[in-house]
C-alpha atoms as a PDB file:
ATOM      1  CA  UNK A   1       1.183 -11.322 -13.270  1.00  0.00           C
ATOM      2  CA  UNK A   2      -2.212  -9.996 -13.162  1.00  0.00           C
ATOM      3  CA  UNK A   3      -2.820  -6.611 -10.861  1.00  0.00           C
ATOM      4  CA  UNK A   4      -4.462  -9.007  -8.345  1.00  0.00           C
ATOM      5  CA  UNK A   5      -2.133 -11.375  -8.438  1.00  0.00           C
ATOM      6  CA  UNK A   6       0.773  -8.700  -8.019  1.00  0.00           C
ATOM      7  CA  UNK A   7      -1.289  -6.798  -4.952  1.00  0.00           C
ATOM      8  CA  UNK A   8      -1.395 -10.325  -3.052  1.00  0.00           C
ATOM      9  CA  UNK A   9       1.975 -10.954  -3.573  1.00  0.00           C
ATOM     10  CA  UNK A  10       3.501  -7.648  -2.377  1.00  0.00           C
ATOM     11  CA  UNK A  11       1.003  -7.990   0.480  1.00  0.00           C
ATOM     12  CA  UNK A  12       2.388 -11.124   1.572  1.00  0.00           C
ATOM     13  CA  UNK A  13       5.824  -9.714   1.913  1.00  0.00           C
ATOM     14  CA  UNK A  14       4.469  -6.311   3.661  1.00  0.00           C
ATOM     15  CA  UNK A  15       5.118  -7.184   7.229  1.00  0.00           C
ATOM     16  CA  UNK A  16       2.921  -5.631  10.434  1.00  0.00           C
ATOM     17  CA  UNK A  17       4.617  -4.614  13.373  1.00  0.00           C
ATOM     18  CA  UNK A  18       1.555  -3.683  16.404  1.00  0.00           C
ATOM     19  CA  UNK A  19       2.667  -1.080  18.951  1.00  0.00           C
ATOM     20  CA  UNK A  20       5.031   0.571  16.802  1.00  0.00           C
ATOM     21  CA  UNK A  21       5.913   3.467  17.124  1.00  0.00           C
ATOM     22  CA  UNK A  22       3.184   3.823  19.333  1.00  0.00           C
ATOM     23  CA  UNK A  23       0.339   1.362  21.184  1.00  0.00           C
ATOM     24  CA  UNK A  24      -2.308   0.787  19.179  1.00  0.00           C
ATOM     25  CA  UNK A  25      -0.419   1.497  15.853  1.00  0.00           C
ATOM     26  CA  UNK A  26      -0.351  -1.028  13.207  1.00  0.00           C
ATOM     27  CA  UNK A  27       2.993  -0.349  11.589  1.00  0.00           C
ATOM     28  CA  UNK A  28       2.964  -1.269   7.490  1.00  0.00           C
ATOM     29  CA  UNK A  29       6.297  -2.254   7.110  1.00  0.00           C
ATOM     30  CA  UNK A  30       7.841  -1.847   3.599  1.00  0.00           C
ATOM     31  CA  UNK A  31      11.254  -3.420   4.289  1.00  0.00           C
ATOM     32  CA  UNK A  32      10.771  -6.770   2.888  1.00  0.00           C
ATOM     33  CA  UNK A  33       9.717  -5.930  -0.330  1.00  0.00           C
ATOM     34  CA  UNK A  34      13.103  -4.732  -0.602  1.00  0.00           C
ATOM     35  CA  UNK A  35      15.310  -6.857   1.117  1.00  0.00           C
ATOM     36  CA  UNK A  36      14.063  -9.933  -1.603  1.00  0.00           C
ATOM     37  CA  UNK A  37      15.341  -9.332  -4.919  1.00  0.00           C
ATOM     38  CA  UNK A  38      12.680 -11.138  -6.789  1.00  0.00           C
ATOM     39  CA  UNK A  39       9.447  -9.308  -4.931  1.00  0.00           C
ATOM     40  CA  UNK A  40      11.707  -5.985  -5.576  1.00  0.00           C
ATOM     41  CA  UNK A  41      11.663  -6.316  -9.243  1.00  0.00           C
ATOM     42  CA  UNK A  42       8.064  -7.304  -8.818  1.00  0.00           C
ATOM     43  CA  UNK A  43       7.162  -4.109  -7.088  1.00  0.00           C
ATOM     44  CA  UNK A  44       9.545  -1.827  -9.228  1.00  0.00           C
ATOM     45  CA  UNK A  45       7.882  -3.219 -12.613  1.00  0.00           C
ATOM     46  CA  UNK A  46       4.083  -2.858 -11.791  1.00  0.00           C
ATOM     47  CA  UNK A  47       5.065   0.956 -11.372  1.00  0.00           C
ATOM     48  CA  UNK A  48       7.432   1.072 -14.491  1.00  0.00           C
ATOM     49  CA  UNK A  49       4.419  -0.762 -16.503  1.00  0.00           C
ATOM     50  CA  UNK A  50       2.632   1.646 -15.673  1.00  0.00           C
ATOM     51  CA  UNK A  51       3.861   4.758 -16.417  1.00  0.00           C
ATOM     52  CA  UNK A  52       5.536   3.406 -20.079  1.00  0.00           C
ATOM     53  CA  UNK A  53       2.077   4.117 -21.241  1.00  0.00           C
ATOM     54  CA  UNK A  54       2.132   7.176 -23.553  1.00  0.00           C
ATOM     55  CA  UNK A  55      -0.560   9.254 -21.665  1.00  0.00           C
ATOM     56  CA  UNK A  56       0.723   8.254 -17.766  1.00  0.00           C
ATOM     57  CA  UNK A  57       4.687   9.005 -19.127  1.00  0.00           C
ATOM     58  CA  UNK A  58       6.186  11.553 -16.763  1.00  0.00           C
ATOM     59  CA  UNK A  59       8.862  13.672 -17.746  1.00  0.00           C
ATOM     60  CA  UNK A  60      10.458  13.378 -14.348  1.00  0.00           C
ATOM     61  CA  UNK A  61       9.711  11.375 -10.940  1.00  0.00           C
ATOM     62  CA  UNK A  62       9.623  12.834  -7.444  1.00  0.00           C
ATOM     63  CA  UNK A  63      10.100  10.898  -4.815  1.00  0.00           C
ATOM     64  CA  UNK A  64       9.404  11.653  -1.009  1.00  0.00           C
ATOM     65  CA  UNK A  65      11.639  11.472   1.496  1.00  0.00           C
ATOM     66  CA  UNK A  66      12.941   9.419   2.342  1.00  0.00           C
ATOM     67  CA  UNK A  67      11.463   5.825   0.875  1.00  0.00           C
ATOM     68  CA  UNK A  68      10.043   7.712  -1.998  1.00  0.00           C
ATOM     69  CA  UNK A  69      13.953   8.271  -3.066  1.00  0.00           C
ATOM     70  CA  UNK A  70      13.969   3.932  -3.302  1.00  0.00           C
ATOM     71  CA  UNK A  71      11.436   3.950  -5.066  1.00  0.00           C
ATOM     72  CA  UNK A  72      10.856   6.974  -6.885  1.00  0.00           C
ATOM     73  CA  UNK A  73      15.227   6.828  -8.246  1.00  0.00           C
ATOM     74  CA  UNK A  74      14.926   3.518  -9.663  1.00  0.00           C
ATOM     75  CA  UNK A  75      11.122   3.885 -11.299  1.00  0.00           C
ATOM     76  CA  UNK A  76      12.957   6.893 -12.946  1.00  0.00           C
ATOM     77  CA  UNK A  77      16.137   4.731 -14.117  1.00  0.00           C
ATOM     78  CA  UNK A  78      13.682   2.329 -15.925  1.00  0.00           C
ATOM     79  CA  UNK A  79      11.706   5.159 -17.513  1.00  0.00           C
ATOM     80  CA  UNK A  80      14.731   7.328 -18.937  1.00  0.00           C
ATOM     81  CA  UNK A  81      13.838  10.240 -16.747  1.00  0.00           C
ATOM     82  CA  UNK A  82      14.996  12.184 -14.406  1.00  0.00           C
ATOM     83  CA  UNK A  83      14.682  11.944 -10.475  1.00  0.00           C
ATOM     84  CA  UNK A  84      14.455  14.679  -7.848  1.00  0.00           C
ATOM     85  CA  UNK A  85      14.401  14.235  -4.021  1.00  0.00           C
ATOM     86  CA  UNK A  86      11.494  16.088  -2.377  1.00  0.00           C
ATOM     87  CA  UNK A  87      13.749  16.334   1.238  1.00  0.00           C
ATOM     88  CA  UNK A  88      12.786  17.022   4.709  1.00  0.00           C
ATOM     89  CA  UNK A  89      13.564  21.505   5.822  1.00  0.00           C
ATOM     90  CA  UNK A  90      17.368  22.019   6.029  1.00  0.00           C
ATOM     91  CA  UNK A  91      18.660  19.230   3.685  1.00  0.00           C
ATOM     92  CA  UNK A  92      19.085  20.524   0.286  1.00  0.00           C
ATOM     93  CA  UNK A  93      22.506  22.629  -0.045  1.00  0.00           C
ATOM     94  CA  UNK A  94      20.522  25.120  -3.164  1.00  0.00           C
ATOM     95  CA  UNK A  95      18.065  27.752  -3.251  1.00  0.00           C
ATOM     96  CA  UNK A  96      14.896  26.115  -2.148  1.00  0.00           C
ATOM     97  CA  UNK A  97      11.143  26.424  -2.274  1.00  0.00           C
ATOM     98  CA  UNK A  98       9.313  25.075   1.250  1.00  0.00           C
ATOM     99  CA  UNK A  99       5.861  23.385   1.923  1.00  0.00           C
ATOM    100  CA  UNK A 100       4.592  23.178   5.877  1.00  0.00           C
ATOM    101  CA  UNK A 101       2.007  20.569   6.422  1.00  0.00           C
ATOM    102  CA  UNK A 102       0.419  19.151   9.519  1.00  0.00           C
ATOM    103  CA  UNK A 103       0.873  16.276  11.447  1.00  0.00           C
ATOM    104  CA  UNK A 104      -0.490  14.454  14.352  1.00  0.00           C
ATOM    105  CA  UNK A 105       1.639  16.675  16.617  1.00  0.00           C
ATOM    106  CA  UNK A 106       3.024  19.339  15.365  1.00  0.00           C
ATOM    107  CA  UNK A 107       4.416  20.165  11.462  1.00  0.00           C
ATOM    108  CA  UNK A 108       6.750  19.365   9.411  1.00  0.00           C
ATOM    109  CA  UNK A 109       8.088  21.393   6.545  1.00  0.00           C
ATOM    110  CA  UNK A 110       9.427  19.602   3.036  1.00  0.00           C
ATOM    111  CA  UNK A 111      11.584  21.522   0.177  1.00  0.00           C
ATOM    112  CA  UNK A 112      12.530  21.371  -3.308  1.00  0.00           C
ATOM    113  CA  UNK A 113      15.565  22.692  -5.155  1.00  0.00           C
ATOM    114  CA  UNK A 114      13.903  25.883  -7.793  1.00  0.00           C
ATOM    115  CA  UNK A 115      15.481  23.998 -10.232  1.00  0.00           C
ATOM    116  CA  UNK A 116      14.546  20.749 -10.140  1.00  0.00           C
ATOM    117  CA  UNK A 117      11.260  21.029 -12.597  1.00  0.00           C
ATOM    118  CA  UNK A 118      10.993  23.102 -14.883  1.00  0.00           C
ATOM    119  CA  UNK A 119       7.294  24.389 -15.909  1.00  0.00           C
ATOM    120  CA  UNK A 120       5.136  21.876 -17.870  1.00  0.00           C
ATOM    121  CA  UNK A 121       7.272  19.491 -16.599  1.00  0.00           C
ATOM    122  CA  UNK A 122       4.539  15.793 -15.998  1.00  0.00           C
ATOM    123  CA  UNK A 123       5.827  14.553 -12.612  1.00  0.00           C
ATOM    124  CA  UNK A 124       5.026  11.463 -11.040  1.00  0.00           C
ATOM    125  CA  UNK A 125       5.091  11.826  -7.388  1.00  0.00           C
ATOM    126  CA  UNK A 126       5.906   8.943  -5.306  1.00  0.00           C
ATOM    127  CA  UNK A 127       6.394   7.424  -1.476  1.00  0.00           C
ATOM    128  CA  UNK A 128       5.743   4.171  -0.209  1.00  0.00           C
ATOM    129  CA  UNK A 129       2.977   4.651   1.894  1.00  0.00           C
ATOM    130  CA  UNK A 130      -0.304   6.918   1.795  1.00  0.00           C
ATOM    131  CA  UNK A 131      -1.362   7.347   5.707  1.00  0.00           C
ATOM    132  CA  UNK A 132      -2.931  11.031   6.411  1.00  0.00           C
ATOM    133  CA  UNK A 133      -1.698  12.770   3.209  1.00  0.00           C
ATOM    134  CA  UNK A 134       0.258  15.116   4.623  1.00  0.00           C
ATOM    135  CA  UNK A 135       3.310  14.393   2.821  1.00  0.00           C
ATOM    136  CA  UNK A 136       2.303  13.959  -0.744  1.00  0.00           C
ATOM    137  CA  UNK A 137       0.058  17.348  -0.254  1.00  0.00           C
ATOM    138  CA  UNK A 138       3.167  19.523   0.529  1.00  0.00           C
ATOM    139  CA  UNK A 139       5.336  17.675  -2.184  1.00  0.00           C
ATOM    140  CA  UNK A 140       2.334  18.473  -4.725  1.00  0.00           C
ATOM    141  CA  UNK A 141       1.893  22.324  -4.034  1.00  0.00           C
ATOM    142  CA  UNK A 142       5.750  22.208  -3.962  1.00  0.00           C
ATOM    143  CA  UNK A 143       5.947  20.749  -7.630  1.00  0.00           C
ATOM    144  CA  UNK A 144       3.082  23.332  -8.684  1.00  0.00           C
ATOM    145  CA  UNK A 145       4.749  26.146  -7.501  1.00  0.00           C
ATOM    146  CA  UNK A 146       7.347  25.926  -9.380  1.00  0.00           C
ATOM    147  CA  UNK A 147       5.170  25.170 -12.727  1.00  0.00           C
ATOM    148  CA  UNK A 148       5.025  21.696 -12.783  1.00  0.00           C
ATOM    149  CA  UNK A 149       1.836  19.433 -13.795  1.00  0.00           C
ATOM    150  CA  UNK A 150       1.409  16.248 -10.817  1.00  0.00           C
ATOM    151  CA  UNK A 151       0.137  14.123 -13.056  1.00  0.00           C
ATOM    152  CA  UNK A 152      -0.782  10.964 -10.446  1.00  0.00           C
ATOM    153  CA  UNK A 153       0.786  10.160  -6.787  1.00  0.00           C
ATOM    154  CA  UNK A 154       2.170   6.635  -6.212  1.00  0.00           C
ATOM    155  CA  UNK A 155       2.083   4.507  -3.517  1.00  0.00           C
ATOM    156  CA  UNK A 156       2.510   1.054  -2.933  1.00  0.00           C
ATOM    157  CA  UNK A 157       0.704   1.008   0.363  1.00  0.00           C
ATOM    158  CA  UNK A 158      -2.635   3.414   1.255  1.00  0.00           C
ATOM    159  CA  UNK A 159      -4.449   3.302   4.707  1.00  0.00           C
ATOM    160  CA  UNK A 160      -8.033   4.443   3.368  1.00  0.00           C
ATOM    161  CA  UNK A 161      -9.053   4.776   7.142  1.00  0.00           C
ATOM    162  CA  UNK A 162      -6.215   7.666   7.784  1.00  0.00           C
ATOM    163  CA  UNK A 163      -8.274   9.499   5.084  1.00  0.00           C
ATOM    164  CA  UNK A 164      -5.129  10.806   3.414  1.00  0.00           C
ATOM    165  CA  UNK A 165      -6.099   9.546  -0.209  1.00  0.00           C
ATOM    166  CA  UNK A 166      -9.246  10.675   0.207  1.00  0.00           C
ATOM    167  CA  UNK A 167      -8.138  13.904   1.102  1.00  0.00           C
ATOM    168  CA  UNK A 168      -5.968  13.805  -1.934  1.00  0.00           C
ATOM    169  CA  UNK A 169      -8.193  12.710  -4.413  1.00  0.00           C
ATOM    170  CA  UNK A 170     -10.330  15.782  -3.579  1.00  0.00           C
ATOM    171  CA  UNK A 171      -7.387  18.257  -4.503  1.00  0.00           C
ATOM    172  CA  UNK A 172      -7.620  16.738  -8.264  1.00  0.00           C
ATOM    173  CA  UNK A 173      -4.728  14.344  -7.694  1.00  0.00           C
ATOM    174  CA  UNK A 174      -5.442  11.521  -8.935  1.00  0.00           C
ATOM    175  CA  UNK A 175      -3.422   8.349  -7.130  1.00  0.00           C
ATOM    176  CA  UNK A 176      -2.282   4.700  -7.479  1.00  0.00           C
ATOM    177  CA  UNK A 177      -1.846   2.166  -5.043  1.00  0.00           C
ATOM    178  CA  UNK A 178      -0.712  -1.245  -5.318  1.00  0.00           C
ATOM    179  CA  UNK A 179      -1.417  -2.898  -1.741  1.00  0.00           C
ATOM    180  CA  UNK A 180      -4.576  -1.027   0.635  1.00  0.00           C
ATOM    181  CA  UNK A 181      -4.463  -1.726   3.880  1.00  0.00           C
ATOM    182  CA  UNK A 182      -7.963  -1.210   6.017  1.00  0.00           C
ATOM    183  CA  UNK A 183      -8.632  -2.102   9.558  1.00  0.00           C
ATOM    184  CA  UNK A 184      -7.214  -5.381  11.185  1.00  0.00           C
END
């Protein structure tokens, strides 16, 4: 399939639920892309494609929690690399490192096992859905602390109006989306 053929197809099975979790939110909902083998495998490969070229190889994917692990584990299988979860504060049982970030309301704070990338390690960092940035910021400082190189953030969904991959295209990471979502 062609890129533009493969973005209309994985929008078609991205459903929107309004008011959820809030009124007025327009909820990008990644579930059916999952539940269907056949648009699975369709999602999976235009990542894997991808990153088999030489110069986009990582040596190891991150993956968000927690849809980034979905993703993110089985994008890693297909490579031959490694995978390691980037978890929500309090759910990794080693020595960790720790990232706060803002949201809405509040923060939320994201860790990373010391040993889970080693320096000049080329990481792909991944999650299903860029909304304010947030996220992917914390899991890239977290991956740079510890010597790592992010060499691109993945998505398969980006809300451009949420400014988040803006935001992170003007730290130097450089991101791909399949599916972009803007307005109604």
């Amino acid at each position: 399939m062609q890129n533009l053929t493969v973005n209309r197809y994985l929008r078609e099975h991205i459903r929107t639920v309004l008011d959820w979790p809030a009124p007025g939110v327009e909820f990008r909902d990644i579930t059916p892309l999952l539940q269907d083998a056949k648009v699975f495998r369709v999602l999976i490969d235009a990542f894997v494609q991808r990153y088999m070229e030489p110069g986009r190889r990582p040596s190891v994917v991150a993956g968000l929690d927690a849809r980034g692990f979905i993703l993110g584990s089985v994008v890693a299988y297909e490579l031959g690399v490694g995978f390691v979860p980037i978890r929500k504060k309090g759910k990794l049982p080693f020595t960790t490192v720790e990232e706060t970030y803002e949201l809405e309301y509040g923060s939320a704070t994201v860790e990373l096992h010391t040993d889970a990338v080693k320096p000049g390690d080329r990481v792909l960092l991944i999650d299903d859905l860029i909304a304010t940035g947030g996220t992917m910021m914390a899991g890239k400082k977290l991956l740079e602390k510890l010597g790592a190189e992010v060499i691109e953030g993945a998505a398969i969904v980006d809300l451009p109006e949420l400014g988040g991959s803006a935001k992170l295209r003007a730290s130097g990471l450089a991101l791909f989306t399949l599916v972009d979502f803007e307005g109604r």
